[in-house]
N, C-alpha and C. Protein backbone atom coordinates (compact mmCIF):
# COMPACT_ATOMS: atom_id res chain seq x y z
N UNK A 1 -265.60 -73.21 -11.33
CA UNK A 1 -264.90 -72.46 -12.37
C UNK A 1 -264.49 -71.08 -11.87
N UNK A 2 -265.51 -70.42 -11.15
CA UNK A 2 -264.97 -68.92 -10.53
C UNK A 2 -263.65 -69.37 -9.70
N UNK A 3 -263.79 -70.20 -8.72
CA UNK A 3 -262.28 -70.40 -7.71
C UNK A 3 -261.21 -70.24 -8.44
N UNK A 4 -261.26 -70.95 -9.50
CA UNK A 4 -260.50 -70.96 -10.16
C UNK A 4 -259.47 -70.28 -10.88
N UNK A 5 -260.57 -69.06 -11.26
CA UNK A 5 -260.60 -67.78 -12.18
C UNK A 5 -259.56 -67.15 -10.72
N UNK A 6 -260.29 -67.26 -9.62
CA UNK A 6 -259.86 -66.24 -8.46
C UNK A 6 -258.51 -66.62 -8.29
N UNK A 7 -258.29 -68.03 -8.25
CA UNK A 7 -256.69 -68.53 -7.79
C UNK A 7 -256.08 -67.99 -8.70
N UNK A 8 -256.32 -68.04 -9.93
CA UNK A 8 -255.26 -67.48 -10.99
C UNK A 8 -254.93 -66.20 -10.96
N UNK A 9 -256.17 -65.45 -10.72
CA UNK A 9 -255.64 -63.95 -10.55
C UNK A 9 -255.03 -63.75 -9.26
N UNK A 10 -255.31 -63.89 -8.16
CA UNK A 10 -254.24 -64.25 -7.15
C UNK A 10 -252.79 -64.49 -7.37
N UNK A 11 -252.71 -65.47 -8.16
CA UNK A 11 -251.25 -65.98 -8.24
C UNK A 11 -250.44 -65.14 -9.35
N UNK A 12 -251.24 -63.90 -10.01
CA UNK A 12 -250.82 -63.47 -10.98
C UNK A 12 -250.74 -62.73 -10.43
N UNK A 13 -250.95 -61.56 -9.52
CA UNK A 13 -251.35 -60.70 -8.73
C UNK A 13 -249.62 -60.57 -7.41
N UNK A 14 -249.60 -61.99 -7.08
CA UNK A 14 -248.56 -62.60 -6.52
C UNK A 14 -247.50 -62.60 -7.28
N UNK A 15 -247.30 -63.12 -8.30
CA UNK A 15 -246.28 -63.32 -9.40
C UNK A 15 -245.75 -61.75 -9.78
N UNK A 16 -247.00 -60.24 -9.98
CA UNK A 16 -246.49 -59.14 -10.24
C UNK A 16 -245.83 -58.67 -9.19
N UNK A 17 -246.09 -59.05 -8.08
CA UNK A 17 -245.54 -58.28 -6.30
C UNK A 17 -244.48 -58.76 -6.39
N UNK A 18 -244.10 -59.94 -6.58
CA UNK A 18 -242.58 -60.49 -6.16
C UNK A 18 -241.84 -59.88 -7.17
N UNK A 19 -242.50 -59.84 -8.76
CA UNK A 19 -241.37 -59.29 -9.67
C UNK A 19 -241.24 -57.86 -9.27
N UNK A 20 -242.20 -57.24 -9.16
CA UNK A 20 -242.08 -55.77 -8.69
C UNK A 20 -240.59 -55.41 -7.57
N UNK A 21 -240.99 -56.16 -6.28
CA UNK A 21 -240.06 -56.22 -5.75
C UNK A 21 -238.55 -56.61 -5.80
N UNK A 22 -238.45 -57.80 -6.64
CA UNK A 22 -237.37 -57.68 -7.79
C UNK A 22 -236.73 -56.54 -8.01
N UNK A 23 -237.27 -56.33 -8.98
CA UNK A 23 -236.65 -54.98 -9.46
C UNK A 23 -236.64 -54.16 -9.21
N UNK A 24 -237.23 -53.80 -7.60
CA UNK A 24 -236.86 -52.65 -7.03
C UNK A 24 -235.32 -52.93 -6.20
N UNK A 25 -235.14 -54.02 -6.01
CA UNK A 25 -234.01 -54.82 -5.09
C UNK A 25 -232.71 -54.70 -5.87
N UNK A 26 -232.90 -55.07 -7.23
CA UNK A 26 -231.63 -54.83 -8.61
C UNK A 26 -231.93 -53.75 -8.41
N UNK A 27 -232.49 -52.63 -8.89
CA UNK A 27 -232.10 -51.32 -9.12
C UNK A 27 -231.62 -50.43 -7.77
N UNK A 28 -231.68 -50.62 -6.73
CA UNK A 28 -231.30 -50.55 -5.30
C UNK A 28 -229.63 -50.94 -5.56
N UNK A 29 -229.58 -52.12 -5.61
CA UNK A 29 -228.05 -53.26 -5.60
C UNK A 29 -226.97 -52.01 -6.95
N UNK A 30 -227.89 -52.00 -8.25
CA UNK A 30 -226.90 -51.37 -9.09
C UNK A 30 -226.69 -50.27 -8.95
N UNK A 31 -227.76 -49.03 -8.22
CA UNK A 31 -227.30 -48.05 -8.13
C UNK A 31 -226.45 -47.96 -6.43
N UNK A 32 -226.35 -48.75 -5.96
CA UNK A 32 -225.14 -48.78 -4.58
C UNK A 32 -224.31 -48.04 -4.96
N UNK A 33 -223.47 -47.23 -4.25
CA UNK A 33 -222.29 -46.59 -4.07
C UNK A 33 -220.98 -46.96 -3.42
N UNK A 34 -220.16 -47.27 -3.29
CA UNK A 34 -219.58 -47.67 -1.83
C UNK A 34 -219.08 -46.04 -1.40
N UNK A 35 -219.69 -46.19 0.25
CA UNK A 35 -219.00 -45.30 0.81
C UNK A 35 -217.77 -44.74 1.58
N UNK A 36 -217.09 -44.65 0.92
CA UNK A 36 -215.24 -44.90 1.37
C UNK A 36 -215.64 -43.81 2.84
N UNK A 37 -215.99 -42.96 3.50
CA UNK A 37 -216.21 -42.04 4.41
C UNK A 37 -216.72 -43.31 5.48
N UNK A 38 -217.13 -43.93 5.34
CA UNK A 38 -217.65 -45.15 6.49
C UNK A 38 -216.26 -45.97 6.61
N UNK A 39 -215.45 -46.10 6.44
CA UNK A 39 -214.22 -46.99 6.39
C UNK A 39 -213.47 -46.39 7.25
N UNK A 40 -212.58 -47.01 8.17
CA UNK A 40 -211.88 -46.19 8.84
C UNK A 40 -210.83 -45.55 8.28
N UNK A 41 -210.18 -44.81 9.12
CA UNK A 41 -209.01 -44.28 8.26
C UNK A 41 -207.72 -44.88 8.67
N UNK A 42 -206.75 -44.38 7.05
CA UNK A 42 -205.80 -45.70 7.20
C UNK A 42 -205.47 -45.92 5.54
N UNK A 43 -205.12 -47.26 5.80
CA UNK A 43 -204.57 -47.50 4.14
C UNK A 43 -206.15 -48.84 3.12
N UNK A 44 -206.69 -48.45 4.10
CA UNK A 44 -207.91 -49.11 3.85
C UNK A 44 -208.84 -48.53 2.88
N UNK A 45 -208.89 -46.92 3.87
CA UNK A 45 -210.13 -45.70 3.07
C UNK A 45 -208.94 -45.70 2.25
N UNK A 46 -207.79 -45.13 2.35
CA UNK A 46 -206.52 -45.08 0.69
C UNK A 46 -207.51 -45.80 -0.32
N UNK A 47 -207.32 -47.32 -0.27
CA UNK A 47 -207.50 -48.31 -1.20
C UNK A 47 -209.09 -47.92 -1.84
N UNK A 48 -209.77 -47.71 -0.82
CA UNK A 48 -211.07 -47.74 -1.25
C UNK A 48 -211.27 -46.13 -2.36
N UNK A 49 -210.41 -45.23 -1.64
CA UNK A 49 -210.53 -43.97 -2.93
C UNK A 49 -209.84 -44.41 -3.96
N UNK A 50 -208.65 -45.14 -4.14
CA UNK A 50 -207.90 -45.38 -5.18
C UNK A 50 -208.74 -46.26 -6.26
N UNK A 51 -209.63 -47.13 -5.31
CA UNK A 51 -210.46 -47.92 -6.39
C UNK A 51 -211.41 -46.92 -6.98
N UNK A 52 -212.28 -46.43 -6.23
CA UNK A 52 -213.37 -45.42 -6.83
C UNK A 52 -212.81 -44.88 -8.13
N UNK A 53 -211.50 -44.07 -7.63
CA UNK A 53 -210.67 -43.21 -8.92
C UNK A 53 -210.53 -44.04 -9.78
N UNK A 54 -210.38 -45.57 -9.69
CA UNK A 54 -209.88 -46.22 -10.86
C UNK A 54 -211.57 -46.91 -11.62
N UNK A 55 -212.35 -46.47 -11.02
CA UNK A 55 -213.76 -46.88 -11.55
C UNK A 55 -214.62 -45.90 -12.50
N UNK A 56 -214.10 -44.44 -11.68
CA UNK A 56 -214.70 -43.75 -12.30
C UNK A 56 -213.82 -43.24 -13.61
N UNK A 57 -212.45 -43.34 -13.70
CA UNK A 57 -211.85 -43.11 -15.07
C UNK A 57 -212.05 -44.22 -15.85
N UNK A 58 -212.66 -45.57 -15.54
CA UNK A 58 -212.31 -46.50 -16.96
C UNK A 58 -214.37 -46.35 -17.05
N UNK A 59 -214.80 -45.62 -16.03
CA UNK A 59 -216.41 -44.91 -16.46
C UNK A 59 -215.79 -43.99 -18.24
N UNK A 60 -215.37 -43.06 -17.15
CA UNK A 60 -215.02 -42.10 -18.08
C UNK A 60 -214.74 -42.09 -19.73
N UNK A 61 -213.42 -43.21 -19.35
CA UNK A 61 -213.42 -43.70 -20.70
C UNK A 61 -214.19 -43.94 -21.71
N UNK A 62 -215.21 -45.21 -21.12
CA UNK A 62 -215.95 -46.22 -21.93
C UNK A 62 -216.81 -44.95 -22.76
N UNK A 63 -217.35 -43.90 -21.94
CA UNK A 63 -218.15 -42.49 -22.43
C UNK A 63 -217.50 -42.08 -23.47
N UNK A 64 -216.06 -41.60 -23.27
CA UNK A 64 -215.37 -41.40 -24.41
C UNK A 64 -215.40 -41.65 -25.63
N UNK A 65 -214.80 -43.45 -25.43
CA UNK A 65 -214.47 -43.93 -26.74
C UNK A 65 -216.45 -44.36 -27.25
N UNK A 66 -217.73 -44.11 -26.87
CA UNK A 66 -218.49 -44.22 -27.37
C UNK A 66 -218.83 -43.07 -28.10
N UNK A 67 -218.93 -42.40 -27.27
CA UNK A 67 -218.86 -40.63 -28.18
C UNK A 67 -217.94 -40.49 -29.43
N UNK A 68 -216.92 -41.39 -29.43
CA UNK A 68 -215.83 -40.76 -30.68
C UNK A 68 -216.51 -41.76 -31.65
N UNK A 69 -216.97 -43.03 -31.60
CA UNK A 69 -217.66 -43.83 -32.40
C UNK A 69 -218.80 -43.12 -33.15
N UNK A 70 -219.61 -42.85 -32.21
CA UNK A 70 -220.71 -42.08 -32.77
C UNK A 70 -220.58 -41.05 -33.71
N UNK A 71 -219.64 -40.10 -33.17
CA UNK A 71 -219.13 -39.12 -33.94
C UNK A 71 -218.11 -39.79 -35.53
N UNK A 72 -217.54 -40.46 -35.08
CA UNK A 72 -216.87 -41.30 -36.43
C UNK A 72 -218.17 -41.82 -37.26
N UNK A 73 -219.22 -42.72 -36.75
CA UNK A 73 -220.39 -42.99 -37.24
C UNK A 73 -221.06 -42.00 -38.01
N UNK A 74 -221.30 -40.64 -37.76
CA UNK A 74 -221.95 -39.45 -38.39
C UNK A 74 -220.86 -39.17 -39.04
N UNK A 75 -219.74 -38.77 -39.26
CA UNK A 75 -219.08 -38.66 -40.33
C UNK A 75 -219.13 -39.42 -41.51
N UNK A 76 -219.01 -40.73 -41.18
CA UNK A 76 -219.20 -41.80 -42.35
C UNK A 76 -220.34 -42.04 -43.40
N UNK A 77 -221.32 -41.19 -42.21
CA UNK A 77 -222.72 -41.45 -42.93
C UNK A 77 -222.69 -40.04 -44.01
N UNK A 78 -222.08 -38.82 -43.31
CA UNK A 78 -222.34 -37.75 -43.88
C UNK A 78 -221.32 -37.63 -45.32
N UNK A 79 -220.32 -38.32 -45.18
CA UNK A 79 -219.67 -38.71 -46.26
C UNK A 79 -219.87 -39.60 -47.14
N UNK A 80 -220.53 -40.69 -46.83
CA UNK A 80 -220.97 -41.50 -47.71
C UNK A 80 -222.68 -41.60 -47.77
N UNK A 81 -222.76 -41.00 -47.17
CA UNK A 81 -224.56 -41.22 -47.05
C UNK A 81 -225.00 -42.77 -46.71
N UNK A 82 -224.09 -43.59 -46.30
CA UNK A 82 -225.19 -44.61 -46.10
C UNK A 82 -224.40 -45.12 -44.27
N UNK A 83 -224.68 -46.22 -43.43
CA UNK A 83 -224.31 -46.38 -42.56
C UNK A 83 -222.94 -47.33 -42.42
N UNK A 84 -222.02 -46.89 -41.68
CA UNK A 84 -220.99 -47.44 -41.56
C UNK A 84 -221.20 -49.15 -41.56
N UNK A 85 -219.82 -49.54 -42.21
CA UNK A 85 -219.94 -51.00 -41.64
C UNK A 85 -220.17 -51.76 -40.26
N UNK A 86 -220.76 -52.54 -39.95
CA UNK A 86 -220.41 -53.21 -38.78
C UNK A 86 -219.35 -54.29 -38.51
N UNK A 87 -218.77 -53.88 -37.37
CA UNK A 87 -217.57 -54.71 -37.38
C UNK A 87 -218.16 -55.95 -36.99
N UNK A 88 -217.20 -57.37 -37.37
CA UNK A 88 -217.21 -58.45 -36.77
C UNK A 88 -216.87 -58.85 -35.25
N UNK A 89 -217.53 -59.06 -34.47
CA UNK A 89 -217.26 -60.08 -33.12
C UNK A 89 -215.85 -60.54 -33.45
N UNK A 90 -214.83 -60.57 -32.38
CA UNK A 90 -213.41 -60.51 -32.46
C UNK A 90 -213.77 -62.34 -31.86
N UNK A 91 -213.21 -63.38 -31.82
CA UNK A 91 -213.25 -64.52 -31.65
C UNK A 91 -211.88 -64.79 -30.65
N UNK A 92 -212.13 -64.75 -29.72
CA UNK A 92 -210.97 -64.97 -28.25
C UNK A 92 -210.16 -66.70 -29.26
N UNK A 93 -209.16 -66.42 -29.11
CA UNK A 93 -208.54 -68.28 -29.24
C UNK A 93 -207.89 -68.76 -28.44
């Protein structure tokens, strides 16, 4: 019955290391950068700043139009006192 006890905590022990490592591996992968300065130069590094620029303005955006929600959200509430509607899920056809 102890072996037993021991294999399990072992394998649980095992099971936390690999997830651990996991998610040190995703959070590594999502916070990546690409580094356009390692690219040679040319119409290559071009492309690669042109993308960045076009990543970090539709960043930009998404910040935006959440902030104006929110802010529309506290208005609604402060005017009506209770919480805005929620919209419906738009259905692709």
């Amino acid at each position: 019955m102890t072996l037993r006890v021991t294999s399990f905590r072992t394998a649980n022990v095992r099971t936390a290391s690999f997830a651990a490592i996991l998610l040190v591996f995703a959070a590594a992968v999502a916070d990546a950068q690409p580094n356009c300065e390692a690219v040679p130069r040319g119409p290559e590094r071009t492309d690669c700043y042109l993308a960045l620029s076009q990543l970090y303005r539709a960043q930009s955006n998404l910040a935006a139009d959440r902030a104006l929600a929110q802010s529309d959200a506290a208005w609604y509430r402060a005017l009506t006192g209770t919480n805005p509607p929620k919209q419906k899920p738009r259905r692709r056809r």
